[in-house]
N, C-alpha and C. Protein backbone atom coordinates (compact mmCIF):
# COMPACT_ATOMS: atom_id res chain seq x y z
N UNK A 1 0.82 -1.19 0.00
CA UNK A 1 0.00 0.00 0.00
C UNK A 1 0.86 1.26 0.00
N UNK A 2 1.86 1.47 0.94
CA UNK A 2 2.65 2.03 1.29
C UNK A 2 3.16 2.60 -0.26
N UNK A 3 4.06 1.52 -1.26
CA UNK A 3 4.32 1.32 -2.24
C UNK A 3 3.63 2.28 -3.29
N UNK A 4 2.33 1.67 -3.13
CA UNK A 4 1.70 2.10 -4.13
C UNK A 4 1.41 3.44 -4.60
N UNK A 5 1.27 4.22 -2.86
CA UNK A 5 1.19 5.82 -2.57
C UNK A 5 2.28 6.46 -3.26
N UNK A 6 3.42 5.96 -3.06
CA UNK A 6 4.65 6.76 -3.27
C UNK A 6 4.67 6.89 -4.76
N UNK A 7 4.74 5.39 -5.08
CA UNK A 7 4.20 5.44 -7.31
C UNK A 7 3.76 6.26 -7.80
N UNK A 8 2.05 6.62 -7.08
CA UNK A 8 1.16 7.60 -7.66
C UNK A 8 1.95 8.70 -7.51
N UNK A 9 2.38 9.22 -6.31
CA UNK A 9 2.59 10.81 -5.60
C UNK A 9 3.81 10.90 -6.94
N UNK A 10 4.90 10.02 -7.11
CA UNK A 10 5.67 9.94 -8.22
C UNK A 10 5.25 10.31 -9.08
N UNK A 11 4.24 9.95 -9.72
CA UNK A 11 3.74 9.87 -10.97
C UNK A 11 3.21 11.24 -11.10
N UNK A 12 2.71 11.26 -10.45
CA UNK A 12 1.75 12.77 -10.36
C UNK A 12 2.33 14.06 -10.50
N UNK A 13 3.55 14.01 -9.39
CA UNK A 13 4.94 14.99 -9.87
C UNK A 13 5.86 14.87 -10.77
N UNK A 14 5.62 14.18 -11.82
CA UNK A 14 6.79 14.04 -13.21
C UNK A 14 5.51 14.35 -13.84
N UNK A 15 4.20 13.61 -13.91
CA UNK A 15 2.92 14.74 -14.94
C UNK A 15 3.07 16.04 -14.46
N UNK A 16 3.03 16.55 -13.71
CA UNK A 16 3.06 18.13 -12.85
C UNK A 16 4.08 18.62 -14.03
N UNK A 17 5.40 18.21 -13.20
CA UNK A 17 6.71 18.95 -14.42
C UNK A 17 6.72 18.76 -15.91
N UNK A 18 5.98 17.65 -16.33
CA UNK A 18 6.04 17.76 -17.66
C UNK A 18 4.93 18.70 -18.04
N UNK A 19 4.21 18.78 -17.77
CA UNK A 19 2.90 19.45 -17.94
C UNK A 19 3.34 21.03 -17.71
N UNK A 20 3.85 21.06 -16.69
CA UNK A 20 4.44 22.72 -16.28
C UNK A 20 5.34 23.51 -17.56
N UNK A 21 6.51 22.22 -18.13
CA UNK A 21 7.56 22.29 -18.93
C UNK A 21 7.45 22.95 -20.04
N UNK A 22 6.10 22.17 -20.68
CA UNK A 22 5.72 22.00 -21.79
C UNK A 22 4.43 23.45 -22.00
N UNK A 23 3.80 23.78 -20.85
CA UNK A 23 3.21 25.07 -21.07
C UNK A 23 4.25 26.46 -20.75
N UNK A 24 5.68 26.29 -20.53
CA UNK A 24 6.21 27.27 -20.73
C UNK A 24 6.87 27.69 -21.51
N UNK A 25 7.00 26.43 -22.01
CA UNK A 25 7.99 27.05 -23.31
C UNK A 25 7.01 26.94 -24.09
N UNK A 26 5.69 26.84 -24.28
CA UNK A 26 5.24 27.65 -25.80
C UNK A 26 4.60 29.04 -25.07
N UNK A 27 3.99 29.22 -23.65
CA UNK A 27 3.67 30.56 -23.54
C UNK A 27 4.78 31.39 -23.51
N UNK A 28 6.38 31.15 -23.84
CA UNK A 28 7.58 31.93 -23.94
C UNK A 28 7.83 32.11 -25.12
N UNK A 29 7.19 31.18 -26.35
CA UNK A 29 7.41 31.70 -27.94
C UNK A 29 6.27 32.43 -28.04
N UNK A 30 4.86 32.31 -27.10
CA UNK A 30 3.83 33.67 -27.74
C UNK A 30 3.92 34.63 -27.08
N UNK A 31 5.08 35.18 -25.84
CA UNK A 31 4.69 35.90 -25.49
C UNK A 31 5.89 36.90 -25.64
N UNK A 32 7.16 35.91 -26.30
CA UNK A 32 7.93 37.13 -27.45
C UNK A 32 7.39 37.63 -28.19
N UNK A 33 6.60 36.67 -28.94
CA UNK A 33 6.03 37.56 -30.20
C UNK A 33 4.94 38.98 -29.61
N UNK A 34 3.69 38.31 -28.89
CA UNK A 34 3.03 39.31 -28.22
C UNK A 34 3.75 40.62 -28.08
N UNK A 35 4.99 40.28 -26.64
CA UNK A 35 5.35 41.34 -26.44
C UNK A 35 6.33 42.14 -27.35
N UNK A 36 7.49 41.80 -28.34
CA UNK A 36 7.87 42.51 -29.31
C UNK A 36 6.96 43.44 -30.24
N UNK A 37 5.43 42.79 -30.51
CA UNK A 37 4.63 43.41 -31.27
C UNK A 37 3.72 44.50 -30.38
N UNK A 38 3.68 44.03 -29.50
CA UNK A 38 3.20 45.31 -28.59
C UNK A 38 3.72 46.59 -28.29
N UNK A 39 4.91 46.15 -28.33
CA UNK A 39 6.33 47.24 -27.88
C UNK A 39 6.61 48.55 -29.12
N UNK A 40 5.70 48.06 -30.68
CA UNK A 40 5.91 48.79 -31.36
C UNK A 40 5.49 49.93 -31.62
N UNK A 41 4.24 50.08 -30.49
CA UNK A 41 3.42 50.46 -30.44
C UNK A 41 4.13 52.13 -29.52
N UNK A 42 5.43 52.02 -28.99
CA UNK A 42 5.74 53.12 -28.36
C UNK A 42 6.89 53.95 -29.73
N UNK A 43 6.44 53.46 -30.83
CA UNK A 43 6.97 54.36 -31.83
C UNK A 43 5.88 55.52 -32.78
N UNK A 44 6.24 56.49 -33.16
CA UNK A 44 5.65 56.97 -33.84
C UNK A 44 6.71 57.58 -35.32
N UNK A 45 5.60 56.96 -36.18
CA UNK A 45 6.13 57.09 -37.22
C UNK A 45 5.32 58.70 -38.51
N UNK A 46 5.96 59.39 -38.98
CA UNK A 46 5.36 60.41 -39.98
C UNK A 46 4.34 59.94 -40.44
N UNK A 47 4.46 58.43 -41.13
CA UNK A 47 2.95 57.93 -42.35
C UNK A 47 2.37 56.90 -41.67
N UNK A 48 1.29 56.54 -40.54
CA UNK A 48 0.42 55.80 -39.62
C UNK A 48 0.74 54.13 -40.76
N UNK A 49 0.77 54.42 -42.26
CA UNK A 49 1.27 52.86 -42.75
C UNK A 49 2.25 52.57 -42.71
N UNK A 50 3.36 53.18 -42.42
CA UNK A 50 4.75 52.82 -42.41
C UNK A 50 4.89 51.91 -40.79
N UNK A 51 3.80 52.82 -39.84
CA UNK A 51 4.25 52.08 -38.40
C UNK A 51 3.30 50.67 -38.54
N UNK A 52 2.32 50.80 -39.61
CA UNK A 52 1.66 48.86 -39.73
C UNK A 52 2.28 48.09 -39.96
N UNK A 53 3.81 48.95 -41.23
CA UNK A 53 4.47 48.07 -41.99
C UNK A 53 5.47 47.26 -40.62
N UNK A 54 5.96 48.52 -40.29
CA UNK A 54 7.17 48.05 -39.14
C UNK A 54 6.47 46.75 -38.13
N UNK A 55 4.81 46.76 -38.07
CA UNK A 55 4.49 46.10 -37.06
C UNK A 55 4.37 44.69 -37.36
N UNK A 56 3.94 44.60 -38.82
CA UNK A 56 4.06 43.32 -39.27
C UNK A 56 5.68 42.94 -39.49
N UNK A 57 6.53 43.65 -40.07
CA UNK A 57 7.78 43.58 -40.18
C UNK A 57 8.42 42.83 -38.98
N UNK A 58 8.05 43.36 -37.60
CA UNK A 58 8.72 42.52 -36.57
C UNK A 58 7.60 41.51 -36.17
N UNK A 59 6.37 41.24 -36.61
CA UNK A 59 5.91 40.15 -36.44
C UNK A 59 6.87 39.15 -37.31
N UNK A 60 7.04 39.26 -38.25
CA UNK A 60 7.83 38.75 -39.68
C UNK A 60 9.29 38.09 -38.93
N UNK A 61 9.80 39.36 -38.26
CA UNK A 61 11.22 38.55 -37.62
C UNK A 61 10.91 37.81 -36.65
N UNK A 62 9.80 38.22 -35.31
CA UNK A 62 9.84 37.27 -34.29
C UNK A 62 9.92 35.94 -34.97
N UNK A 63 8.27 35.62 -35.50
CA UNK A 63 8.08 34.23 -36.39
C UNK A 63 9.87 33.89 -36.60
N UNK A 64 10.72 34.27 -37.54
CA UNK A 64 11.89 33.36 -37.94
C UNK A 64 12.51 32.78 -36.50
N UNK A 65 12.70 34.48 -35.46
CA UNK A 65 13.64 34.12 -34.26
C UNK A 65 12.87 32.70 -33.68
N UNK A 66 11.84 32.98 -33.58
CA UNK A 66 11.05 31.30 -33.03
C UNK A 66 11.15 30.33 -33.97
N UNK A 67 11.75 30.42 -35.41
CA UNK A 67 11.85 29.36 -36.42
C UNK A 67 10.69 28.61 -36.77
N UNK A 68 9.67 29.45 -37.05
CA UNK A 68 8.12 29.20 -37.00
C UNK A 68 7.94 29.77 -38.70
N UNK A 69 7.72 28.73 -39.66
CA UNK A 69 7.75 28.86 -40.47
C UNK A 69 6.28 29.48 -40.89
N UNK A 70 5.02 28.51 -40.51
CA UNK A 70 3.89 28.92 -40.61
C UNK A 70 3.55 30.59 -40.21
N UNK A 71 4.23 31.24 -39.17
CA UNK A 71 3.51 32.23 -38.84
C UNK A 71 4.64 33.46 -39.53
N UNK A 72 5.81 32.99 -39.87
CA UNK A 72 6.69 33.94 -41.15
C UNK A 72 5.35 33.95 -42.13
N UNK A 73 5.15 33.16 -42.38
CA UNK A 73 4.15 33.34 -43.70
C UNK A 73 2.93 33.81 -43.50
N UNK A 74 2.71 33.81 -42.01
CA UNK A 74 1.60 35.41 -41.82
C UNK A 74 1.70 36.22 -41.49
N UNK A 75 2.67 36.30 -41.10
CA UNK A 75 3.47 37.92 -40.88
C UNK A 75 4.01 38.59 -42.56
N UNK A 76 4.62 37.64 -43.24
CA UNK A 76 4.85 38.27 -44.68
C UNK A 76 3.25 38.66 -45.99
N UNK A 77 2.60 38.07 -45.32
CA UNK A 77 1.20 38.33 -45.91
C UNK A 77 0.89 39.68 -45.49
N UNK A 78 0.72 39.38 -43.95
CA UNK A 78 0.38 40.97 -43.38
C UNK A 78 1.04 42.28 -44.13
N UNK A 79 2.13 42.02 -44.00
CA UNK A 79 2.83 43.10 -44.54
C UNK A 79 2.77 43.33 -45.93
N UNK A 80 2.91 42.08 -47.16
CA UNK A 80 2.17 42.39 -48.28
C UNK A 80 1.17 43.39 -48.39
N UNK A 81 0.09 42.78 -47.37
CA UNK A 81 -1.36 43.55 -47.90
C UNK A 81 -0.79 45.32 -47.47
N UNK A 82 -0.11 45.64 -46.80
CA UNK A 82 0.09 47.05 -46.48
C UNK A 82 1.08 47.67 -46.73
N UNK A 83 1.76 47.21 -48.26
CA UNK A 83 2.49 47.67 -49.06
C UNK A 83 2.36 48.14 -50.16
N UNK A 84 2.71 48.84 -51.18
CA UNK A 84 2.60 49.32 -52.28
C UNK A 84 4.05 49.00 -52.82
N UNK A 85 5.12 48.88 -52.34
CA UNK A 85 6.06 48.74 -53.18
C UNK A 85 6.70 47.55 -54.12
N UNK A 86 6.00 46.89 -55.17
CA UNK A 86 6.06 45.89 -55.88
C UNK A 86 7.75 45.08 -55.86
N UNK A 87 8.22 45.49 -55.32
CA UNK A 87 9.86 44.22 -54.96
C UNK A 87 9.46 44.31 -53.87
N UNK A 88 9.11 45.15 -53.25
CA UNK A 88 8.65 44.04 -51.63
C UNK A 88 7.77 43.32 -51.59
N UNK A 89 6.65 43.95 -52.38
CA UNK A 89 5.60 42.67 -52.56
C UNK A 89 6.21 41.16 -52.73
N UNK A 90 6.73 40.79 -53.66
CA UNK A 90 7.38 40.17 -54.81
C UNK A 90 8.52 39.30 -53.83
N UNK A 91 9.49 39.60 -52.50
CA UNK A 91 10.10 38.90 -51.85
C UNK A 91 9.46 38.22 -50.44
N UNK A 92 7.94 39.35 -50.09
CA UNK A 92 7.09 38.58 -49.10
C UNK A 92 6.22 37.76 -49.71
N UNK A 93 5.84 37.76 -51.25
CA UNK A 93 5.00 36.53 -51.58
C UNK A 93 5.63 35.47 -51.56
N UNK A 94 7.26 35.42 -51.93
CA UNK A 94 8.18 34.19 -52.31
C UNK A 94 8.13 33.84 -50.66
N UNK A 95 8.43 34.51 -49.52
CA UNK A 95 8.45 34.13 -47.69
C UNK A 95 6.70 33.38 -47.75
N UNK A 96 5.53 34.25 -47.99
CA UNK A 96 4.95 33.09 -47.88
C UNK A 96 4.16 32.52 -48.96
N UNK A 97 4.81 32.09 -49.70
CA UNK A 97 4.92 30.96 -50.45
C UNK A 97 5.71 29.58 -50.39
N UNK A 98 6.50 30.02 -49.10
CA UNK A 98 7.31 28.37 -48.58
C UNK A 98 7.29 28.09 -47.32
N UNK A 99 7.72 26.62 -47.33
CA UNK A 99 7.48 26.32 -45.89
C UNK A 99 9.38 25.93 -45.70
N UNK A 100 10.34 26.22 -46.17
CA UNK A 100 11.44 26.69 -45.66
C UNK A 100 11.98 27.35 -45.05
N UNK A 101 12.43 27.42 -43.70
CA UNK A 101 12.73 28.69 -42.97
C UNK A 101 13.97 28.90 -43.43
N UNK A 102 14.82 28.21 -44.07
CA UNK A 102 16.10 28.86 -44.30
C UNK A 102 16.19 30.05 -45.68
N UNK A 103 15.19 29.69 -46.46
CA UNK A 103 14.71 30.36 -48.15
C UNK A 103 13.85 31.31 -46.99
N UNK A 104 13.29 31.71 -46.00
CA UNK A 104 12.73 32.68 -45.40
C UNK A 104 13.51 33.86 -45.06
N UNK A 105 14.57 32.89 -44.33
CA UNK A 105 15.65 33.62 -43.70
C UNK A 105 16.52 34.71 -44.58
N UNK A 106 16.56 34.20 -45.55
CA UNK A 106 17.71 34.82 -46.67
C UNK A 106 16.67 35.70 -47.53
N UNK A 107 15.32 35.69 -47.31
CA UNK A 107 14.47 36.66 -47.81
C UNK A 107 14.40 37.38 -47.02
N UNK A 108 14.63 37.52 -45.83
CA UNK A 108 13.92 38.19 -44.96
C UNK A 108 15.23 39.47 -45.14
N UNK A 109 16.28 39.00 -45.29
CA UNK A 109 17.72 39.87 -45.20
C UNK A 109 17.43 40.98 -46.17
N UNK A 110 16.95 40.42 -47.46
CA UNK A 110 16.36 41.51 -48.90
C UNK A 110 15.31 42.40 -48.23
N UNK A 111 14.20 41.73 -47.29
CA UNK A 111 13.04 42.78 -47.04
C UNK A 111 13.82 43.73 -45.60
N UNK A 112 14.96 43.38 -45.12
CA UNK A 112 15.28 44.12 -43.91
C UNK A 112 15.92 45.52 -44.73
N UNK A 113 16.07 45.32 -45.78
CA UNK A 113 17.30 46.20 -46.72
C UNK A 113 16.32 47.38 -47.00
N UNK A 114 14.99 46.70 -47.33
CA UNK A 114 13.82 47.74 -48.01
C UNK A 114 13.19 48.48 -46.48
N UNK A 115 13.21 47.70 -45.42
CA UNK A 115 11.70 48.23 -44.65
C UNK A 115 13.42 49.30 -43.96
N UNK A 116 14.56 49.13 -44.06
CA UNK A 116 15.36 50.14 -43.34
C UNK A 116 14.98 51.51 -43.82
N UNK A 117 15.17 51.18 -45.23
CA UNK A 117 15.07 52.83 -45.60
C UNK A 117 13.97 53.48 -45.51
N UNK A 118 12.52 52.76 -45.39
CA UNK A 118 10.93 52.94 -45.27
C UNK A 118 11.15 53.65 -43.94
N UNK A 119 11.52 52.67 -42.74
CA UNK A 119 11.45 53.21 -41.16
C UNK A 119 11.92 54.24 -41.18
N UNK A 120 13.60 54.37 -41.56
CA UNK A 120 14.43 56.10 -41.20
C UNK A 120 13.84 56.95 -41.62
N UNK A 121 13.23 56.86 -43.25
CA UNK A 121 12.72 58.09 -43.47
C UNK A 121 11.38 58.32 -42.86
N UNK A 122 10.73 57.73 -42.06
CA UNK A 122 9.48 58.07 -41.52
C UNK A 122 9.22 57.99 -40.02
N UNK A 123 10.33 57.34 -39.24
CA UNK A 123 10.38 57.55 -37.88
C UNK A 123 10.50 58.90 -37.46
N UNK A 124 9.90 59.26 -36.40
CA UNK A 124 9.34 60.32 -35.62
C UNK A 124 10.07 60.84 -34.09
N UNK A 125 9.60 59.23 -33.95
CA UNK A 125 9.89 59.69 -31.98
C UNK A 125 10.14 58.32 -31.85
N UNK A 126 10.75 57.69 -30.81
CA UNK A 126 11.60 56.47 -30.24
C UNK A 126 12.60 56.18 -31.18
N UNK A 127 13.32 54.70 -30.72
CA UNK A 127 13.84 54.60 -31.25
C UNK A 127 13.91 52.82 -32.21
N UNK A 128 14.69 52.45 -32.93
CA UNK A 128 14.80 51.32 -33.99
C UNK A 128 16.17 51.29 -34.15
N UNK A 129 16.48 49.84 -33.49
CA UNK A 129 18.06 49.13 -33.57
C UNK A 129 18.23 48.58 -34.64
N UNK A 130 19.52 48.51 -35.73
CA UNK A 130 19.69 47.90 -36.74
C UNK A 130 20.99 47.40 -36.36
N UNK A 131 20.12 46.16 -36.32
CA UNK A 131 21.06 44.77 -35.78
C UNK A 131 21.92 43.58 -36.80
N UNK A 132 22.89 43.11 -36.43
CA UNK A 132 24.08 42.58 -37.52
C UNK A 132 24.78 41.36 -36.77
N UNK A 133 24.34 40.15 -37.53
CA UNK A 133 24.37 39.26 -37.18
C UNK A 133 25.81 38.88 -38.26
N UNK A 134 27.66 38.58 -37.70
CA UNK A 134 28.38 38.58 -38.67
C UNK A 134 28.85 36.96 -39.61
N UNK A 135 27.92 36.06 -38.53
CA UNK A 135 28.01 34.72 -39.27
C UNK A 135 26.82 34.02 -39.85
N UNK A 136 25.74 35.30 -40.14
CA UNK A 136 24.74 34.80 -41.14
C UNK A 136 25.23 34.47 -42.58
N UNK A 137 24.40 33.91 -43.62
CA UNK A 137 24.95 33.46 -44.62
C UNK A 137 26.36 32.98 -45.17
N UNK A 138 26.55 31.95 -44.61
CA UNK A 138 28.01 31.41 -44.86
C UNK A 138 29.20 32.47 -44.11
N UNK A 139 28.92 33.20 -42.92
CA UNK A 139 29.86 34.41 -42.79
C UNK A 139 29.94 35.59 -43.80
N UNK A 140 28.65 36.06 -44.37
CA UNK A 140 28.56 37.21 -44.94
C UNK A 140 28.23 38.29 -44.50
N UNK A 141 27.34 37.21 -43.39
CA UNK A 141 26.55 38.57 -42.24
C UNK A 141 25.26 38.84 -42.49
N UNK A 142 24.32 38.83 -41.98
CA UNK A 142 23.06 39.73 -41.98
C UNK A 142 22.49 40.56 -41.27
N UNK A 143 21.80 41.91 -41.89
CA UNK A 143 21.32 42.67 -41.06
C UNK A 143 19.35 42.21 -40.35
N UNK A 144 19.14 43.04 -39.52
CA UNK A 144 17.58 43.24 -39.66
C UNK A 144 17.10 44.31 -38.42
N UNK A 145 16.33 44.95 -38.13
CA UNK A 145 15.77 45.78 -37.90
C UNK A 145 15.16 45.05 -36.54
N UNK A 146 15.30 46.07 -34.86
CA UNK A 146 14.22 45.60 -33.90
C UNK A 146 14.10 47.01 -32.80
N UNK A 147 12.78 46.56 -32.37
CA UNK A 147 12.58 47.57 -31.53
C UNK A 147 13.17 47.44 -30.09
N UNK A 148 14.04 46.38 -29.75
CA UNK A 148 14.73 46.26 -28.46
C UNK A 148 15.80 46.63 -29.00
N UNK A 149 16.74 46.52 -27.66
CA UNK A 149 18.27 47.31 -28.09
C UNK A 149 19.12 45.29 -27.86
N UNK A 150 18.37 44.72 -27.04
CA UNK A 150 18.76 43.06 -26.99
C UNK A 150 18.60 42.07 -28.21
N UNK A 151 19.50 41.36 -28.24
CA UNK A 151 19.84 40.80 -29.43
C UNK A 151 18.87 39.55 -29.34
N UNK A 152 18.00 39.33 -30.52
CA UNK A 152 17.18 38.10 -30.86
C UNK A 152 17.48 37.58 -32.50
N UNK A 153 18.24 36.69 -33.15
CA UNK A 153 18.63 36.92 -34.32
C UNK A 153 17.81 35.93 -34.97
N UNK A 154 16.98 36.55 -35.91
CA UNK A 154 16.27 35.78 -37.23
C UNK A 154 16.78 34.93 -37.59
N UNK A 155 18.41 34.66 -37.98
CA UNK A 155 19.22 34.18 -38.92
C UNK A 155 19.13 32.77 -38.20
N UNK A 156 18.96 32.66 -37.12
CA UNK A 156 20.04 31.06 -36.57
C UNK A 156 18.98 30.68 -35.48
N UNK A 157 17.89 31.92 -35.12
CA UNK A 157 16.83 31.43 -33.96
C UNK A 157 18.03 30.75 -32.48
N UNK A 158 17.13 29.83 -31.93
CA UNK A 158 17.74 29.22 -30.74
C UNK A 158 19.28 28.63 -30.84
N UNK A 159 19.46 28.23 -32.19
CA UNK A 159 20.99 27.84 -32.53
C UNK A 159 21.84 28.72 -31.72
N UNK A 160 21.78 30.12 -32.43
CA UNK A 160 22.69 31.46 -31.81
C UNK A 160 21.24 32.38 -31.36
N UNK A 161 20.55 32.51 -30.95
CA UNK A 161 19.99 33.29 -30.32
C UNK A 161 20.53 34.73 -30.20
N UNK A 162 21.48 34.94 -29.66
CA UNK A 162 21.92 36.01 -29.12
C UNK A 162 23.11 36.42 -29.88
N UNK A 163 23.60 35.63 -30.85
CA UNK A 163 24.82 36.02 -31.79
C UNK A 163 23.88 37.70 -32.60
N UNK A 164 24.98 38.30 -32.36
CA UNK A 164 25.14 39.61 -32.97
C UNK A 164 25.27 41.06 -32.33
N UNK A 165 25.00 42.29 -32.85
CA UNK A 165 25.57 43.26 -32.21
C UNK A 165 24.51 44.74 -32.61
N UNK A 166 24.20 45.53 -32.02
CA UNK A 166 23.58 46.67 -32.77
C UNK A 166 24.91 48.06 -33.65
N UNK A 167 24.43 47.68 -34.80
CA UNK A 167 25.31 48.38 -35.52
C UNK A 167 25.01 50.02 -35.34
N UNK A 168 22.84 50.07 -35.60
CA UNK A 168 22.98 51.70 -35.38
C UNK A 168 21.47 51.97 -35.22
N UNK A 169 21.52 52.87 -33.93
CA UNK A 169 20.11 53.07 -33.99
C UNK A 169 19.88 54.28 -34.47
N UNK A 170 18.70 53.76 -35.18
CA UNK A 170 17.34 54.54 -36.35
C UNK A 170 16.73 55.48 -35.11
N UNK A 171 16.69 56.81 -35.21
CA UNK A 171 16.10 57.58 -34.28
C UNK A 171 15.16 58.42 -35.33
């Protein structure tokens, strides 16, 4: 009997921790995204579409930093629909049009190139880190754009997480 108590009480505390384990690390991939996309919200930008663009834009990077292919490809939709500029169109249809995160990744470097010059010329008030990751693409390096000054890198997600450096903030 004795036995048997201890089994259960066992049992019950390894379901507990797995159960605990397993709801924190996905409420810690939604609640980067949440909170990065929330956070964008303390910018103001000259053209009210440029700050939608930026908002889907870092929805666009969280998705890679979590290596979440499905939700790159709704974050690159989003931002489609609230674009006008036909090569950006044209590199977020190719992001979601695949379920590759690495063909994401190396798109995402082309759309960080476009939404830089969109943000500077239309940021207002706060500020926007342009961040440089130097062993993305075979050691070529990649840039991308965030509203923290802490390093989360698109390029490598949990691999390197934290590999890179802020080159310059967008004021």
């Amino acid at each position: 009997m004795k036995t048997l108590f201890k089994t259960t009480v066992l049992m019950l505390a390894i379901a507990s921790l797995v159960s605990c384990k397993n709801e924190t690390k996905n409420d810690n991939k939604n609640s980067d995204f949440v909170t990065e996309t929330a956070k964008t919200a303390g910018l103001i930008f000259n053209d009210d579409k440029v700050g939608k663009q930026f908002q889907h834009y870092i929805h666009l990077k969280t998705a890679l930093v979590n290596s979440d292919f499905n939700e790159a490809q709704s974050g690159a939709k989003m931002l489609m629909e609230n674009t006008d500029d036909a090569d950006l169109k044209g590199m977020l249809s190719k992001i979601s049009e695949t379920t590759d995160i690495e063909a994401q990744r190396t798109i995402f470097s082309d759309v960080t190139e476009k939404m830089t010059d969109v943000v500077a010329a239309s940021l207002s008030s706060g500020e926007v880190y342009k961040q440089f990751c130097p062993m993305a693409f075979n050691n070529k390096g990649g840039y991308w754009l965030s509203k923290e000054e802490e390093i989360r890198n698109p390029y490598f997600g949990n691999k390197m997480l934290k590999c890179g450096k802020v080159t310059e903030t967008l004021k």
